[in-house]
C-alpha atoms as a PDB file:
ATOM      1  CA  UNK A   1       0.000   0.000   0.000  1.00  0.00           C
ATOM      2  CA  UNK A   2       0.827   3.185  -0.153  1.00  0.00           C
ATOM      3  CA  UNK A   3       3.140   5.074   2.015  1.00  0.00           C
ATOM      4  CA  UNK A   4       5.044   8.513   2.641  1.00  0.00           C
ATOM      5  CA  UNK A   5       6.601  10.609   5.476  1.00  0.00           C
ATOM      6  CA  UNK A   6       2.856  11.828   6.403  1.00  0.00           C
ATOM      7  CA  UNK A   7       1.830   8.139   7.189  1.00  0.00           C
ATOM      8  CA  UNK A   8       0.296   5.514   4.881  1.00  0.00           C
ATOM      9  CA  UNK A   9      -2.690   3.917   3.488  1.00  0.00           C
ATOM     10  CA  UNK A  10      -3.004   0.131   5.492  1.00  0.00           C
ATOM     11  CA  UNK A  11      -5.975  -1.282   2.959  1.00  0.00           C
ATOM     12  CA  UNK A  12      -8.934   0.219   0.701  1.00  0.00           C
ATOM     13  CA  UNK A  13     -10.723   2.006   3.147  1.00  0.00           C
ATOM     14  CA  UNK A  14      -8.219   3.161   6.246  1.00  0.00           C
ATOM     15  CA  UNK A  15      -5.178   4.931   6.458  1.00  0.00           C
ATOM     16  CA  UNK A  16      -2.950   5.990   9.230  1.00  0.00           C
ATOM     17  CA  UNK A  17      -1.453   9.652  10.239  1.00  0.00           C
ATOM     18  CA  UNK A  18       1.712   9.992  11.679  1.00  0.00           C
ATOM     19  CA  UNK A  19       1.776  12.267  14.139  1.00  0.00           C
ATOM     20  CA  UNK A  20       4.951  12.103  15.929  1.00  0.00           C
ATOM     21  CA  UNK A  21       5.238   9.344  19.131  1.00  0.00           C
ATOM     22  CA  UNK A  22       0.908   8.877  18.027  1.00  0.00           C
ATOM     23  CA  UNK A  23      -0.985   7.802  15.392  1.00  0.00           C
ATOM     24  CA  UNK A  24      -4.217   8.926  13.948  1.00  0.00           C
ATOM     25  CA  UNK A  25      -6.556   7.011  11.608  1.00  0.00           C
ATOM     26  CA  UNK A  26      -8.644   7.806   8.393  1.00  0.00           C
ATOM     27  CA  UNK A  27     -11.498   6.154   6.894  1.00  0.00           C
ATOM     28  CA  UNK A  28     -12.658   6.265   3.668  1.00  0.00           C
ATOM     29  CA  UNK A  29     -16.781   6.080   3.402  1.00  0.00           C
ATOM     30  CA  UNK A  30     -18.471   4.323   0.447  1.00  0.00           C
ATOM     31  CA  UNK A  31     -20.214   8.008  -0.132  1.00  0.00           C
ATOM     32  CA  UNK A  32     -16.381   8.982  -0.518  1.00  0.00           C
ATOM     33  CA  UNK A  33     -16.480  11.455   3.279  1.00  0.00           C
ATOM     34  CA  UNK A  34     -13.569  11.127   5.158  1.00  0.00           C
ATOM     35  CA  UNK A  35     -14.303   9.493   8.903  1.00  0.00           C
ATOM     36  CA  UNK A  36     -11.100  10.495  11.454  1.00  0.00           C
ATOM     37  CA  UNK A  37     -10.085   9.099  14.262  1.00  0.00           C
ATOM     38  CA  UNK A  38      -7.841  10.659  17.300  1.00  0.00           C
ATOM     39  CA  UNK A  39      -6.355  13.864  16.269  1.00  0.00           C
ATOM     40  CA  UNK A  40      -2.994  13.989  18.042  1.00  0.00           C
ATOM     41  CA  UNK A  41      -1.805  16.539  20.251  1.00  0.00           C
ATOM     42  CA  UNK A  42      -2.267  20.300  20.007  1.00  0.00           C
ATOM     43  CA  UNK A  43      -1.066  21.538  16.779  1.00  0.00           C
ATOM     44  CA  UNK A  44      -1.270  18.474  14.757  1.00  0.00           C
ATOM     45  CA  UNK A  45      -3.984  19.529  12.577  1.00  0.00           C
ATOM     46  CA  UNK A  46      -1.677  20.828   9.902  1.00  0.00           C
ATOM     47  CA  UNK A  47      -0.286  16.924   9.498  1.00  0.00           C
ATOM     48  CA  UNK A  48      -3.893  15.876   9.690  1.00  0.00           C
ATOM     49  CA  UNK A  49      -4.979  18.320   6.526  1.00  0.00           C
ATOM     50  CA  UNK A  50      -1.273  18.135   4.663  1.00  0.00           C
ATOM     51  CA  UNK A  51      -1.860  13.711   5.175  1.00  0.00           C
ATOM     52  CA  UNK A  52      -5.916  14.529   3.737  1.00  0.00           C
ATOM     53  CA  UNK A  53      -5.084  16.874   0.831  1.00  0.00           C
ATOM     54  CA  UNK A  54      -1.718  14.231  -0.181  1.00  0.00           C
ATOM     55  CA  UNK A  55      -4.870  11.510  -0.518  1.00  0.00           C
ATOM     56  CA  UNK A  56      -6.603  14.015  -3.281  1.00  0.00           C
ATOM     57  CA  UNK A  57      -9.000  14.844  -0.415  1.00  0.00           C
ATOM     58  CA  UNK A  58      -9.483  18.379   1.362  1.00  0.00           C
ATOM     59  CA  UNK A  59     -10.634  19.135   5.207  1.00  0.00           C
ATOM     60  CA  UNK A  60     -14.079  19.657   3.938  1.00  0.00           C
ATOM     61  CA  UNK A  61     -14.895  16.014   3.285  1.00  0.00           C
ATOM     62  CA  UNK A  62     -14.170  15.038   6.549  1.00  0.00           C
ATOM     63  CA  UNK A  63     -17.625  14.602   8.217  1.00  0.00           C
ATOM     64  CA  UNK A  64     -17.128  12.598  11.162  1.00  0.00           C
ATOM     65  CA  UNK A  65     -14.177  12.823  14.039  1.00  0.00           C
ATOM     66  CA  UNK A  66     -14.403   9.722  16.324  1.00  0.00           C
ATOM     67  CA  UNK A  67     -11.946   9.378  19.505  1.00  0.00           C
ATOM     68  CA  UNK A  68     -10.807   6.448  21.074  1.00  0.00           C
ATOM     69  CA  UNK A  69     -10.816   8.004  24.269  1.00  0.00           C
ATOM     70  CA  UNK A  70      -9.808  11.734  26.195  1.00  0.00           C
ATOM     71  CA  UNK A  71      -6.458  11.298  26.758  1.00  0.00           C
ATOM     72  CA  UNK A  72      -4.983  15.001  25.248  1.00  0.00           C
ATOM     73  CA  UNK A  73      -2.598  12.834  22.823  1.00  0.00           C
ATOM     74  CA  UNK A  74      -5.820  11.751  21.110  1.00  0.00           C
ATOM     75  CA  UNK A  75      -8.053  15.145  21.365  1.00  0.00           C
ATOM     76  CA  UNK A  76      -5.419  17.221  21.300  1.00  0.00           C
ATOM     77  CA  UNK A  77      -6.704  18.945  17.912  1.00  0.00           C
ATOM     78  CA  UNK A  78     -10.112  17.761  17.859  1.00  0.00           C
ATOM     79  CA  UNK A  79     -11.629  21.273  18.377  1.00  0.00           C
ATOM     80  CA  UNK A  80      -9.352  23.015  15.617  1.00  0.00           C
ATOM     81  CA  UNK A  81     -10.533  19.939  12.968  1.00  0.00           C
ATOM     82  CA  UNK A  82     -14.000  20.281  13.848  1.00  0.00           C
ATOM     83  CA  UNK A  83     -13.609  24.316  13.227  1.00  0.00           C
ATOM     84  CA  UNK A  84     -11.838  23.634   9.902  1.00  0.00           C
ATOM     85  CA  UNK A  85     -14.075  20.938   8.905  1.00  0.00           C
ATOM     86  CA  UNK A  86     -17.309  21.497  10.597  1.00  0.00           C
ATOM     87  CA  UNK A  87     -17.534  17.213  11.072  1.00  0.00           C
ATOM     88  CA  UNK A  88     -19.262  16.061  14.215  1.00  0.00           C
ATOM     89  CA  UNK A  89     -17.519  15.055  17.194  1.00  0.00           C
ATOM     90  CA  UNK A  90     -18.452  11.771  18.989  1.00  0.00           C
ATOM     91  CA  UNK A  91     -16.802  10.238  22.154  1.00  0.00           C
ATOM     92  CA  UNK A  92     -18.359   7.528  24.855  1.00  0.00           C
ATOM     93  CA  UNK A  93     -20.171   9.098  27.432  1.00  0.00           C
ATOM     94  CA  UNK A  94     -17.604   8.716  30.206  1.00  0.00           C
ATOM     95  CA  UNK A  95     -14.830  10.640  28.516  1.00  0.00           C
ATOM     96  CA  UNK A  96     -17.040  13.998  27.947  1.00  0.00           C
ATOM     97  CA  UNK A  97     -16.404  15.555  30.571  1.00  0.00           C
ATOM     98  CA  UNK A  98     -12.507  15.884  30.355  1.00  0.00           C
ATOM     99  CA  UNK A  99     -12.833  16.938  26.481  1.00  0.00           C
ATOM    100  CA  UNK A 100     -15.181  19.997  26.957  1.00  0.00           C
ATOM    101  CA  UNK A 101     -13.499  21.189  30.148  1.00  0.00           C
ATOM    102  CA  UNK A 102     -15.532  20.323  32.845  1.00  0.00           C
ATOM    103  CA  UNK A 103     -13.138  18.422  34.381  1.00  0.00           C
ATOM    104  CA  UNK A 104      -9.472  19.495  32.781  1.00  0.00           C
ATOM    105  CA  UNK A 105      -7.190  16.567  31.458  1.00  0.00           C
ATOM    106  CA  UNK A 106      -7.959  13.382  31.974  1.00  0.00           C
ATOM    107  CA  UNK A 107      -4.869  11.207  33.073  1.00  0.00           C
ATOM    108  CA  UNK A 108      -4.169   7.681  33.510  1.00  0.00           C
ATOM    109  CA  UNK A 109      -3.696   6.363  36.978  1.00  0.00           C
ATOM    110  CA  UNK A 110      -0.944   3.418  35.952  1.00  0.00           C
ATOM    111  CA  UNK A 111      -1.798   0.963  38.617  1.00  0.00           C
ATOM    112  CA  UNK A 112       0.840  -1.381  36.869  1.00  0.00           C
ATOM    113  CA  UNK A 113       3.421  -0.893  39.859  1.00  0.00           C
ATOM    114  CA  UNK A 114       6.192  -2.979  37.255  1.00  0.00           C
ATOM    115  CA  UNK A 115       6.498   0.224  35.109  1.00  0.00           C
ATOM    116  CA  UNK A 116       8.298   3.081  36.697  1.00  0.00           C
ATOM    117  CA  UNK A 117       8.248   4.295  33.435  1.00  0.00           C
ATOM    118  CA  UNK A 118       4.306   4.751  33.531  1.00  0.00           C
ATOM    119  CA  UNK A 119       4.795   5.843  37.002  1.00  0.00           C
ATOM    120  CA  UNK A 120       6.743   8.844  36.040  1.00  0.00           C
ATOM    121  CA  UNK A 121       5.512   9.976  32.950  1.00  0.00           C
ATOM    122  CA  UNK A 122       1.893  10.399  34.830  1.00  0.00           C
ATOM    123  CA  UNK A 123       3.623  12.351  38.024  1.00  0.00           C
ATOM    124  CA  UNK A 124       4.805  14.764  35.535  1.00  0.00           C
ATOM    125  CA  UNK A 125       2.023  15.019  33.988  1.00  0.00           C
ATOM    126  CA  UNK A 126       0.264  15.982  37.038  1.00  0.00           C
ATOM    127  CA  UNK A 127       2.986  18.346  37.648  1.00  0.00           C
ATOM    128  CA  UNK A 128       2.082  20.195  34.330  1.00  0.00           C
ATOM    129  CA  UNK A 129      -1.221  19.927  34.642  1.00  0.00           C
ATOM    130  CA  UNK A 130      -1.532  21.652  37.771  1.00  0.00           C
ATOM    131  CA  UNK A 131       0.379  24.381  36.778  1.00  0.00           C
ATOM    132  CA  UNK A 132      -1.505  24.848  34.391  1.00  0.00           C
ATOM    133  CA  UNK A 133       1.132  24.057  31.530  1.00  0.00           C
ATOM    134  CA  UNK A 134      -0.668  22.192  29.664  1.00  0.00           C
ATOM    135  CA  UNK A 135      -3.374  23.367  27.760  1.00  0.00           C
ATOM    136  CA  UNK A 136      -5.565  21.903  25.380  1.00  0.00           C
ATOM    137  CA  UNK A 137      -8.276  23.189  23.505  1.00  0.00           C
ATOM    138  CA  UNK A 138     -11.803  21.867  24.738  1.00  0.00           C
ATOM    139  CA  UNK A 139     -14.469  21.184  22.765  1.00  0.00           C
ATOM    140  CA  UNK A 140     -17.796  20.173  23.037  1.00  0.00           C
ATOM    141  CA  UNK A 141     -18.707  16.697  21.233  1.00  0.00           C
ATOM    142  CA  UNK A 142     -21.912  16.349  19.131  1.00  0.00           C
ATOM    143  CA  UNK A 143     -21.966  12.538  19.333  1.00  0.00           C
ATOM    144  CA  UNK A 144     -22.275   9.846  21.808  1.00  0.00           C
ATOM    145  CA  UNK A 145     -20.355   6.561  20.748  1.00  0.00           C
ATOM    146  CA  UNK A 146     -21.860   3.099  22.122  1.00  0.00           C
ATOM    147  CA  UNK A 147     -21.828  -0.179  21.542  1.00  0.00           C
ATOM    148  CA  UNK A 148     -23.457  -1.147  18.191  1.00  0.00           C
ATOM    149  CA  UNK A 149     -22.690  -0.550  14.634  1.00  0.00           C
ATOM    150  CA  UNK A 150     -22.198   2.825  12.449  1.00  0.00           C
ATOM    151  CA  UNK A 151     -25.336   4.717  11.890  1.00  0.00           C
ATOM    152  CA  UNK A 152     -25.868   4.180   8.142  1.00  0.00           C
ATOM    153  CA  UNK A 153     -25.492   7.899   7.784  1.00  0.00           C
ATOM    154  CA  UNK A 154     -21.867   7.228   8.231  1.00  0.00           C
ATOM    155  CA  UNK A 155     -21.632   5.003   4.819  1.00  0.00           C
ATOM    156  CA  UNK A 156     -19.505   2.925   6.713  1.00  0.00           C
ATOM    157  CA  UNK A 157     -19.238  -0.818   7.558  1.00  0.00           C
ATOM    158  CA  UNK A 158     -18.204  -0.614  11.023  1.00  0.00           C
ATOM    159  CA  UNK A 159     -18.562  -1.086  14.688  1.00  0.00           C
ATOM    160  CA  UNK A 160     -18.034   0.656  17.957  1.00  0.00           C
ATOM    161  CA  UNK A 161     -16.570  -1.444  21.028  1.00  0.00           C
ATOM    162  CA  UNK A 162     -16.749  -0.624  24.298  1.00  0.00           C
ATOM    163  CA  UNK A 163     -13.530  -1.572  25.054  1.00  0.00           C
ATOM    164  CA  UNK A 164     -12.848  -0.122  29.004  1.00  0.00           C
ATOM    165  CA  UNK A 165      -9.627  -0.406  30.618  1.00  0.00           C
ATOM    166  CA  UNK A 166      -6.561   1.863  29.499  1.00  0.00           C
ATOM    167  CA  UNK A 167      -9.402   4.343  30.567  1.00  0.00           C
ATOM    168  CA  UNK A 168     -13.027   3.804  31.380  1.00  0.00           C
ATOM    169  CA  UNK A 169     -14.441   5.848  28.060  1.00  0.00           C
ATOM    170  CA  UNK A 170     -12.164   3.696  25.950  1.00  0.00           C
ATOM    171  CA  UNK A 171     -13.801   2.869  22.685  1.00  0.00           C
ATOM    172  CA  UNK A 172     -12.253   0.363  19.459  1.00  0.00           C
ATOM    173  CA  UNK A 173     -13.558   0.016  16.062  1.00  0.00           C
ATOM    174  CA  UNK A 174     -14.209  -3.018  14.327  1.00  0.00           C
ATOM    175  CA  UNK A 175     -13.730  -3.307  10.361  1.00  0.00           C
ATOM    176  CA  UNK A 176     -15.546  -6.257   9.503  1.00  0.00           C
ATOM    177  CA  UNK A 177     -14.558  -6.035   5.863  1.00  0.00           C
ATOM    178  CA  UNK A 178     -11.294  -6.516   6.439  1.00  0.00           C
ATOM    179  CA  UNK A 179     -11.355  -8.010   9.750  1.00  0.00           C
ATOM    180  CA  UNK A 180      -9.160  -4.880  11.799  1.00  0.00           C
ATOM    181  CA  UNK A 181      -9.420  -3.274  14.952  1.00  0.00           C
ATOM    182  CA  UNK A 182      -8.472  -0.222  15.542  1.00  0.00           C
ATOM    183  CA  UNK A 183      -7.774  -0.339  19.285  1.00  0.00           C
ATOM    184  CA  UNK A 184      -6.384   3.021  20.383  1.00  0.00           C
ATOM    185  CA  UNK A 185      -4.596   2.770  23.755  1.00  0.00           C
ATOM    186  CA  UNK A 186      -6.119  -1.017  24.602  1.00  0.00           C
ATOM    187  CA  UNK A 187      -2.528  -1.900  23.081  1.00  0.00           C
ATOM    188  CA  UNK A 188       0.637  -0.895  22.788  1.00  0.00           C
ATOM    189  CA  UNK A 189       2.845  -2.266  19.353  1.00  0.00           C
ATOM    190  CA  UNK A 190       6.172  -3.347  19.499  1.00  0.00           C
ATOM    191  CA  UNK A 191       8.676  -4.186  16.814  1.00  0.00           C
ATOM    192  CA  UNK A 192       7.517  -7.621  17.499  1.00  0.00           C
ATOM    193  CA  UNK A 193       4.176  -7.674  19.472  1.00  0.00           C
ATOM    194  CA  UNK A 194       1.475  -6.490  20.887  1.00  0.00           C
ATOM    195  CA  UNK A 195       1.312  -5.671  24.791  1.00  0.00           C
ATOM    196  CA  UNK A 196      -0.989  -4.400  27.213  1.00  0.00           C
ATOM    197  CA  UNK A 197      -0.699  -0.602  27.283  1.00  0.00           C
ATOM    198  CA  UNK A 198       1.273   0.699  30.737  1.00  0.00           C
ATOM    199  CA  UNK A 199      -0.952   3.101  31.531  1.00  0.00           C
ATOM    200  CA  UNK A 200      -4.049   2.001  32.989  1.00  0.00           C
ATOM    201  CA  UNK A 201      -7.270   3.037  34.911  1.00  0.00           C
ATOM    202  CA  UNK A 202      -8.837  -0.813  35.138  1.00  0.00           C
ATOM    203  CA  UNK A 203      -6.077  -4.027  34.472  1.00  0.00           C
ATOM    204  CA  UNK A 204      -8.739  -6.382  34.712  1.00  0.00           C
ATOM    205  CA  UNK A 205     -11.234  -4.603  32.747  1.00  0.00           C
ATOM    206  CA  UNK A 206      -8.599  -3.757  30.251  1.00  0.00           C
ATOM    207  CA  UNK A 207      -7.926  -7.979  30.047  1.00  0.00           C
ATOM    208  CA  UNK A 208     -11.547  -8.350  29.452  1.00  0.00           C
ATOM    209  CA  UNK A 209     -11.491  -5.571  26.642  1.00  0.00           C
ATOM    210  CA  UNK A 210      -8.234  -7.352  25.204  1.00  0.00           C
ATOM    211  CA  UNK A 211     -10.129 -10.333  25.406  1.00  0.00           C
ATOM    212  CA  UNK A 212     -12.983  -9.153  23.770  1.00  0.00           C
ATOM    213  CA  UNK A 213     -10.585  -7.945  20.867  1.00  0.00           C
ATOM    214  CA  UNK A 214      -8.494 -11.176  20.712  1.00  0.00           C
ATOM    215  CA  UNK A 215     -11.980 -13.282  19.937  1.00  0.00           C
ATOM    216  CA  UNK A 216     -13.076 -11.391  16.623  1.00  0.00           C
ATOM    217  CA  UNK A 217      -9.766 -12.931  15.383  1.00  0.00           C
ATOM    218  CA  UNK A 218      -8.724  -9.708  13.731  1.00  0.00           C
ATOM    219  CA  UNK A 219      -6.092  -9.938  10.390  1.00  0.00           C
ATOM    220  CA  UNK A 220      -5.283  -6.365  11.651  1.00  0.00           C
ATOM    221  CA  UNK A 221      -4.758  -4.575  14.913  1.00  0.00           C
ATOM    222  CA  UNK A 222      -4.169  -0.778  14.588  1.00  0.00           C
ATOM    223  CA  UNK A 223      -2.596   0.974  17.971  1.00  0.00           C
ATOM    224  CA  UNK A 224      -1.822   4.250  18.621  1.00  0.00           C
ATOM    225  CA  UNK A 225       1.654   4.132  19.654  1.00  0.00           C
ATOM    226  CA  UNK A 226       3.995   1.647  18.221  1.00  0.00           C
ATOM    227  CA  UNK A 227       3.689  -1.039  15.125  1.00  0.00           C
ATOM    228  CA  UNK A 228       0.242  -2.429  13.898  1.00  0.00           C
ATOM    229  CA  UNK A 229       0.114  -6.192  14.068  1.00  0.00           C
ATOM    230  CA  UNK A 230      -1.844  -9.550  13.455  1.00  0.00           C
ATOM    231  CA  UNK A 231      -3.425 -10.891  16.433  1.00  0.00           C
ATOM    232  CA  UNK A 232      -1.206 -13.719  16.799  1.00  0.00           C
ATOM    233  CA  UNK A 233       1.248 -11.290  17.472  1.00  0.00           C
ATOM    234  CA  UNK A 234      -0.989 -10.354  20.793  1.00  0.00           C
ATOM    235  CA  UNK A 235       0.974 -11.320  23.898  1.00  0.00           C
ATOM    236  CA  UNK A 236      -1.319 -10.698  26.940  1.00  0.00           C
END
């Protein structure tokens, strides 16, 4: 498939942005509309449109954005898309409330005491946070995503999972055309496999979730951070 500096295009219908150390995703709907999902950081949105308009594509036929969940990594440009755009904005119910501002960032609480790593990267994030060094733009979503299929206004074959764990608004979205998941922060990719993410809200609800991903028998996991894989690459 194809593939360039800007990110690449993984089968017919879905791409993949890069967007430094994260990844956003791109649908292509049968009506020809552009479905996006995660928008990276803060100032992303000029990879986002330079990735769109590289495609033959412009802002304008993005309709939808969708995020995996309200970490600022993955909303982080969600309100300047959806001002450039004009798409609707959909996220599960439990992560509204960090993404519009009621309740400032949401961060992860890495309950996985093996990873100092996690340990320390969510310290200084609380750091920043509180002093008010980080600051994302909130916006106010238009959507609610549950469980069930794509609304056919979407002119897409696909389906929302509730997929808890890495956070408890965590969503994933199944591609039964092609069999792939795109998982968000449920995984993490290696050069060689697929782990549990370190950072964490719920480990045993984020097993179930895995679980729940690992039984559609996927040809295709997408992540946010690392390498895309098959599922027999999953190791948790």
């Amino acid at each position: 498939m194809e593939n360039n500096k800007l990110g690449q295009k993984l089968n017919d219908s879905l791409h993949e942005i890069y967007l430094g150390k994260v990844k956003a995703f791109l649908l292509e709907a049968t009506d020809g509309s552009l479905i996006l999902i995660d928008t990276g950081m803060s100032k992303s949105s000029g990879k986002i449109i330079s990735y769109v308009n590289n495609i033959g594509k412009s802002v304008n036929d993005i309709k939808y954005i969708l995020l995996t969940h309200a970490h600022i990594d993955h909303f982080g440009s969600a309100a300047d898309i959806k001002k450039l755009s004009g798409a609707m904005l959909g996220i599960n119910e439990k992560g509204v409330r960090y993404i519009d501002g009621t309740d400032g960032l949401l961060l992860p609480v890495a309950k996985n005491t093996k990873s100092f790593g996690a340990k320390a990267m969510v310290a200084l994030l609380k750091v920043l946070d509180s002093a008010k060094l980080i600051k994302p733009k909130f916006v106010k979503p238009d959507m609610i995503l549950k469980e069930g299929v794509f609304p056919e206004s979407m002119h897409m074959n696909a389906k929302i999972l509730e997929t808890p764990g890495h956070t408890a608004d965590s969503i994933s979205i199944y591609l039964p055309d092609t069999k792939t998941v795109i998982v968000g922060d449920l995984l993490k990719g290696t050069p060689s496999s697929l782990i549990a993410h370190p950072f964490f809200d719920d480990y045993i609800s984020m097993l179930g979730s895995i679980k729940k991903v690992r039984e559609l028998a996927p040809d295709l996991i997408c992540v946010s951070h690392g390498k895309n894989h098959n599922v027999s690459d999953l190791k948790v």
